[in-house]
C-alpha atoms as a PDB file:
ATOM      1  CA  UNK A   1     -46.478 -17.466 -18.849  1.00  0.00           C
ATOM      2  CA  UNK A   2     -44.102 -17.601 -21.908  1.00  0.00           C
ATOM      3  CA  UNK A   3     -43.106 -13.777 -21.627  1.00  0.00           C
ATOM      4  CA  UNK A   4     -42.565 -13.934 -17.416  1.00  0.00           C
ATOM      5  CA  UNK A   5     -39.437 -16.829 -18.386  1.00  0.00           C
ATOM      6  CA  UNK A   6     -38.591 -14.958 -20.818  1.00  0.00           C
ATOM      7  CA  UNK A   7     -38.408 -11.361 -18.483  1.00  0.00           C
ATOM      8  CA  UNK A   8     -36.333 -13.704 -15.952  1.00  0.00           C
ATOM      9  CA  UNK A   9     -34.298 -15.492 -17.798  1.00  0.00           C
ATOM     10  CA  UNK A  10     -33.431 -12.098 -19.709  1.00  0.00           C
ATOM     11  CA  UNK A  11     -33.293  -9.207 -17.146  1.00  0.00           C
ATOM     12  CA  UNK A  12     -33.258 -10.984 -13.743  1.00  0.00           C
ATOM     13  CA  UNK A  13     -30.566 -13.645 -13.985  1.00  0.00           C
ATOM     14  CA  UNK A  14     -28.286 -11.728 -15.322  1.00  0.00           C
ATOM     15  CA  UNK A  15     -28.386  -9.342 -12.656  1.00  0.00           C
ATOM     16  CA  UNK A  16     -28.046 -12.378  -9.629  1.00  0.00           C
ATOM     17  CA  UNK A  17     -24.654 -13.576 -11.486  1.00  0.00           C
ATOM     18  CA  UNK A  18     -23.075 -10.026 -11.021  1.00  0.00           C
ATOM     19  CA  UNK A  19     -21.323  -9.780  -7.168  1.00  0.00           C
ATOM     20  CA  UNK A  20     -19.577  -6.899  -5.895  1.00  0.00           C
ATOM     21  CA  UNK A  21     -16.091  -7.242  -6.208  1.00  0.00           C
ATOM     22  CA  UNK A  22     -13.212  -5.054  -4.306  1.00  0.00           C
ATOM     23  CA  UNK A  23     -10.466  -3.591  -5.179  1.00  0.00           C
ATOM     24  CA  UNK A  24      -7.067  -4.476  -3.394  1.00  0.00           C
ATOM     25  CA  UNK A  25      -4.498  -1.831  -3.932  1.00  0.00           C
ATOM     26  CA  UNK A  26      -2.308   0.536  -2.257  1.00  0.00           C
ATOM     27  CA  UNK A  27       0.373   3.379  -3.800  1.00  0.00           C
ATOM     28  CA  UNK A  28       3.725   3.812  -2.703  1.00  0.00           C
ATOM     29  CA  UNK A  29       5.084   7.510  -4.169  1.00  0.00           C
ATOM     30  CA  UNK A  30       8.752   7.521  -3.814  1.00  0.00           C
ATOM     31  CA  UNK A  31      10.752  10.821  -4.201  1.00  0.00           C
ATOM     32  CA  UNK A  32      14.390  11.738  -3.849  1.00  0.00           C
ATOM     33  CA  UNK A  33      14.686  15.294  -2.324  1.00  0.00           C
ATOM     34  CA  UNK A  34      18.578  16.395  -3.127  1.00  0.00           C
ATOM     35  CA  UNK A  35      18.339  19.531  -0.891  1.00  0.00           C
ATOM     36  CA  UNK A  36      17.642  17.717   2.186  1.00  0.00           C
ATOM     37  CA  UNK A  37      19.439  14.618   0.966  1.00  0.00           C
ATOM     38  CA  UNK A  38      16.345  12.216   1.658  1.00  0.00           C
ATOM     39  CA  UNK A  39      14.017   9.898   0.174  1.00  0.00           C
ATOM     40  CA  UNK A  40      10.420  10.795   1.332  1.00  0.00           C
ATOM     41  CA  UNK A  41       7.934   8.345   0.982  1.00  0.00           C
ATOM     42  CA  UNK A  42       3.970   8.099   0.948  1.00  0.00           C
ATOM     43  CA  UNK A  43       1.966   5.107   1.001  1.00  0.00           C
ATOM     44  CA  UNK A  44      -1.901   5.259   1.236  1.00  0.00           C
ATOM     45  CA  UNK A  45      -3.895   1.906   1.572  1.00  0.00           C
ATOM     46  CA  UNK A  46      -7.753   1.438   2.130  1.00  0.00           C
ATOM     47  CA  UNK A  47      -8.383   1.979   6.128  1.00  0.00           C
ATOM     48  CA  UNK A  48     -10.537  -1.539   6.205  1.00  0.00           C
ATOM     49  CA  UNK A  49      -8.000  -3.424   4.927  1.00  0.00           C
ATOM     50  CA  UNK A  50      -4.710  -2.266   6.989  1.00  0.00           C
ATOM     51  CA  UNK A  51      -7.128  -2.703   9.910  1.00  0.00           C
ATOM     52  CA  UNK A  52      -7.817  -6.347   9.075  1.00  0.00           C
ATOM     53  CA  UNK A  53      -4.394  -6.991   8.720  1.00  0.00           C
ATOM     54  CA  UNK A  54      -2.879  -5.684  11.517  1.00  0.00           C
ATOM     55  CA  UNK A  55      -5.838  -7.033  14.059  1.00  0.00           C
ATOM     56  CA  UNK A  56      -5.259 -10.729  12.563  1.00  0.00           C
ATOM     57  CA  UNK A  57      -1.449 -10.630  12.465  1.00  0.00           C
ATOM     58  CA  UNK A  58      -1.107  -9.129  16.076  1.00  0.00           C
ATOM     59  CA  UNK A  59      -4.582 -10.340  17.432  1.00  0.00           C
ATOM     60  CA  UNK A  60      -5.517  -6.684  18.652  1.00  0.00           C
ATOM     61  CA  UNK A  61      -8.940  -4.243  18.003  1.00  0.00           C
ATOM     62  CA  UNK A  62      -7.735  -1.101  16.243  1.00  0.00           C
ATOM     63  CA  UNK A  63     -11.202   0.069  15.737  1.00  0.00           C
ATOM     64  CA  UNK A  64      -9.733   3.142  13.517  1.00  0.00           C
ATOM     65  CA  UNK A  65     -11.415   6.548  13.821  1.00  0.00           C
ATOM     66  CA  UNK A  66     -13.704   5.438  16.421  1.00  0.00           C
ATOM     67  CA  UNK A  67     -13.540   6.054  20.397  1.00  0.00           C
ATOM     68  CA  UNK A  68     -11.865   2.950  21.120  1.00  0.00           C
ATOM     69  CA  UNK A  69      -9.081   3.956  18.781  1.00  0.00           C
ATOM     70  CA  UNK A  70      -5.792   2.185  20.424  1.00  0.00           C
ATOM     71  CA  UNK A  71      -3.596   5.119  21.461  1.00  0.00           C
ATOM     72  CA  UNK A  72      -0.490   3.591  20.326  1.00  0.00           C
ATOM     73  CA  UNK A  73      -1.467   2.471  17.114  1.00  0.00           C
ATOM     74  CA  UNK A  74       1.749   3.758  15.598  1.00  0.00           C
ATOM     75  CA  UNK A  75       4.072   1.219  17.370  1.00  0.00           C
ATOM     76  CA  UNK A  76       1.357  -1.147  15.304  1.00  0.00           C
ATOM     77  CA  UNK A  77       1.733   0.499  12.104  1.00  0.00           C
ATOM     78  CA  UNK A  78       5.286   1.189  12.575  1.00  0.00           C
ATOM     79  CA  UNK A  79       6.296  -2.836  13.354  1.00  0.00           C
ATOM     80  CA  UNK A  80       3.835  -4.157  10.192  1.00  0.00           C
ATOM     81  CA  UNK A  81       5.302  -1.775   7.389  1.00  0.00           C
ATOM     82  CA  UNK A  82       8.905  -2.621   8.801  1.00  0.00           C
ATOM     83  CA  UNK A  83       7.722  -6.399   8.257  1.00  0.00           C
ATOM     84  CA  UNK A  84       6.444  -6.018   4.672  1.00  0.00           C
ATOM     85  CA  UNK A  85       8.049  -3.074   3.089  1.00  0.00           C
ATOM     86  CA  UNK A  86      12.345  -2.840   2.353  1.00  0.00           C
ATOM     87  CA  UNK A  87      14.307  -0.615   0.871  1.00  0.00           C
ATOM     88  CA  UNK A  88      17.964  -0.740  -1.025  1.00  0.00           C
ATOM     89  CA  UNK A  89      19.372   2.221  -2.299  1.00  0.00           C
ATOM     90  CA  UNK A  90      22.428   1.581  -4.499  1.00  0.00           C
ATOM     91  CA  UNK A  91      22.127  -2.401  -3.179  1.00  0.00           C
ATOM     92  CA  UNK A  92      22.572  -1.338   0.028  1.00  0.00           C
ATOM     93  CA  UNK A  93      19.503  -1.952   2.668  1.00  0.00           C
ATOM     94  CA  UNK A  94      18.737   0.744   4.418  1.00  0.00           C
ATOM     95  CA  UNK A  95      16.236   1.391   7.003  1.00  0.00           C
ATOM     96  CA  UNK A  96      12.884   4.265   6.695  1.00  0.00           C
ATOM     97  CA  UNK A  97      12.044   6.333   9.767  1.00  0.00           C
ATOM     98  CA  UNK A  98       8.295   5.992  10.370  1.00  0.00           C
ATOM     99  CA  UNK A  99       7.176   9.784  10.281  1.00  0.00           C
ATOM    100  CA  UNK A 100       3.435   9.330  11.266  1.00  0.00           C
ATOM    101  CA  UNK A 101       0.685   8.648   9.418  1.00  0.00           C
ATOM    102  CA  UNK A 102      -3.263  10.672   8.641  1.00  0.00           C
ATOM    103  CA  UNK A 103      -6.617   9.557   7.653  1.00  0.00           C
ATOM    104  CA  UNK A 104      -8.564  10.859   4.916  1.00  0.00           C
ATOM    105  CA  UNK A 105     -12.069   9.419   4.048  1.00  0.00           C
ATOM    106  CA  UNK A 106     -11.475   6.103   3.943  1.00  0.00           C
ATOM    107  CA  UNK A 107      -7.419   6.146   3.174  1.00  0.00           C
ATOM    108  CA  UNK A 108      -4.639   6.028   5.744  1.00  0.00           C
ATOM    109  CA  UNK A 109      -1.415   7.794   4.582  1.00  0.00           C
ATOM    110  CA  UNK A 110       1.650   6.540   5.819  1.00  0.00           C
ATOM    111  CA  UNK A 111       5.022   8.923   6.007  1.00  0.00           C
ATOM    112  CA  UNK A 112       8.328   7.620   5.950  1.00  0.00           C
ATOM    113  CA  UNK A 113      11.709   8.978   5.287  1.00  0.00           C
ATOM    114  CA  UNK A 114      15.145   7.411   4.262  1.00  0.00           C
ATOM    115  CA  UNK A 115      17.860  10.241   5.547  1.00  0.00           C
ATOM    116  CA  UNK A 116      21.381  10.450   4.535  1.00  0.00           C
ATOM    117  CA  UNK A 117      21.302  10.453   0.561  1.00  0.00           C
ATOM    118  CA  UNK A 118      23.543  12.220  -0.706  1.00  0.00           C
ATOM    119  CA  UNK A 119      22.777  10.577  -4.285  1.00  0.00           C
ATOM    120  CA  UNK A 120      21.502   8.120  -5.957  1.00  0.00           C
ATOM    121  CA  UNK A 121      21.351   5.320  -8.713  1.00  0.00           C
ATOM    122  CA  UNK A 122      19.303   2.634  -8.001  1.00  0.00           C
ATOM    123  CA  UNK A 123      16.377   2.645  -5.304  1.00  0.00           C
ATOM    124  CA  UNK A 124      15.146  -1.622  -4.785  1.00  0.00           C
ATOM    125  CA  UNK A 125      11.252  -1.840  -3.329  1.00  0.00           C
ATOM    126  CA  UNK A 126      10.402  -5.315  -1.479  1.00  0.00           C
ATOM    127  CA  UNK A 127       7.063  -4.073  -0.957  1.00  0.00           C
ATOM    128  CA  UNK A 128       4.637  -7.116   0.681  1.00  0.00           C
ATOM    129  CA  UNK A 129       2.154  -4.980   1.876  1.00  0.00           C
ATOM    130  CA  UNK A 130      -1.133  -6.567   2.396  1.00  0.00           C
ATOM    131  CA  UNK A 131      -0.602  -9.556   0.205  1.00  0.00           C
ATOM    132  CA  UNK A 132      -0.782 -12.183   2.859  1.00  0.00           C
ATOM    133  CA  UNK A 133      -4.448 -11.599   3.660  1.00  0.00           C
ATOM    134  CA  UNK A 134      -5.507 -10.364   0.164  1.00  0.00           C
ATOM    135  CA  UNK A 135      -4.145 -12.439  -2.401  1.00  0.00           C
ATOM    136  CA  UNK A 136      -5.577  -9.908  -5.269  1.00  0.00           C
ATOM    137  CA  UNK A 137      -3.586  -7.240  -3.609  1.00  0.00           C
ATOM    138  CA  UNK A 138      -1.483  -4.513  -6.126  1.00  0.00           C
ATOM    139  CA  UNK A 139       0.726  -2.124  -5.049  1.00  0.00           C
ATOM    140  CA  UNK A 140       1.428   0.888  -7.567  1.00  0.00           C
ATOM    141  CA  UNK A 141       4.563   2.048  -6.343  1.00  0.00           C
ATOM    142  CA  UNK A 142       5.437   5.547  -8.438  1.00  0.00           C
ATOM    143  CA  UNK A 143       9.570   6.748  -8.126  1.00  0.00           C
ATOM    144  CA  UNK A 144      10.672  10.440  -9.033  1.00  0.00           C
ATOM    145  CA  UNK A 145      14.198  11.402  -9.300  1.00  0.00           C
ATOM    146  CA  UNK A 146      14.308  14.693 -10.239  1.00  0.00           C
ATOM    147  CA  UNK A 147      11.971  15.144 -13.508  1.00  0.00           C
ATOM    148  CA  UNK A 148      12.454  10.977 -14.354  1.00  0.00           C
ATOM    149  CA  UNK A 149       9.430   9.490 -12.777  1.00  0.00           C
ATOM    150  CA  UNK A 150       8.527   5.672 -13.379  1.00  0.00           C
ATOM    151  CA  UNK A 151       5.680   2.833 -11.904  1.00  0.00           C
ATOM    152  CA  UNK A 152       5.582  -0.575 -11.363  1.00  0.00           C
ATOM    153  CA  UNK A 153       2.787  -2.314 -10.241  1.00  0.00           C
ATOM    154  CA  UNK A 154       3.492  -4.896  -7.670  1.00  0.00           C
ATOM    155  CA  UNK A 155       1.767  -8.147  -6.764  1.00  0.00           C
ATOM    156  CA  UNK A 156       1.879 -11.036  -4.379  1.00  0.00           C
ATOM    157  CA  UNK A 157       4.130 -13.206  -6.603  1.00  0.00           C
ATOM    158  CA  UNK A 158       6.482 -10.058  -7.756  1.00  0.00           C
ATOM    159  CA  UNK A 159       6.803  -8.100  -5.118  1.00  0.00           C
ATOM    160  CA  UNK A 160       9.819  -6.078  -6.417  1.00  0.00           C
ATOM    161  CA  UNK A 161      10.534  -2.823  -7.746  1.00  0.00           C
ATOM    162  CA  UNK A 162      13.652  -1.774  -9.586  1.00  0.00           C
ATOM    163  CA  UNK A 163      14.034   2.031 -10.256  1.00  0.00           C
ATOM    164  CA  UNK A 164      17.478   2.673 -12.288  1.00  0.00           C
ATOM    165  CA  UNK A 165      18.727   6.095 -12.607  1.00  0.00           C
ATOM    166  CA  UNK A 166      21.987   6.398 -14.732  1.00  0.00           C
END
């Protein structure tokens, strides 16, 4: 009897007290292309959770990568990442065109572009993605300017991202 509390309280227990617990982050690559004068960005965040966010904020039924995929789930895409996500180049806002995006696995890769560069100093990330359903949320946001690269990782309560070339 002695040795069956001891094997629970020992081996079992332990094991109860131990919950699964998921990751919340997304990465941002940011990269200045000086031969076509453009900023060309990735972002790739976890398929369940841009899903979630996007059927509670606009109370719709993506249903990603199934058969009752909307059709137009760009214009959805599109609207949310022009919500959460802002750019400043040089302290002056400027708007991304929404490329497209692709799945992979379980990972949905977003393109946008920022056109019209012809240099830069300072590139300023407001990036709020996912944070307002995921409180844990973190988004890595990596900048290259030519062979300078630097990271920031971004949460809820500091959502910006200062990259300084001079």
């Amino acid at each position: 009897m002695k040795f069956k509390k001891t094997f629970l309280l020992l081996f079992i227990i332990p094991f109860l007290s131990f919950t699964a617990h998921k990751n919340y982050l997304s990465l941002t690559q940011i990269n200045y292309k000086s031969e076509s004068k453009s900023i060309q960005i990735v972002i790739n965040v976890f398929m369940d959770d841009i899903e979630t966010a996007l059927n509670s904020d606009y109370k719709i039924n993506l249903q990603l990568t199934t058969k009752n995929e909307f059709k137009n789930n760009d214009s959805y895409f599109k609207r949310y990442l022009k919500e959460k996500i802002h750019f400043k180049v040089d302290n002056i806002p400027k708007e991304f065109k929404y490329i497209g995006k692709e799945y992979d696995g379980d990972l949905v890769y977003f393109y946008l572009e920022i056109e019209n560069i012809n240099q830069l100093k300072t590139i300023d990330l407001t990036n709020n993605i996912l944070t307002k359903h995921f409180p844990e949320q973190q988004n890595l946001t990596k900048c290259k300017l030519g062979d300078k690269h630097k990271s920031i990782l971004l949460t809820k309560k500091e959502n910006l991202a200062k990259f300084k070339y001079e």
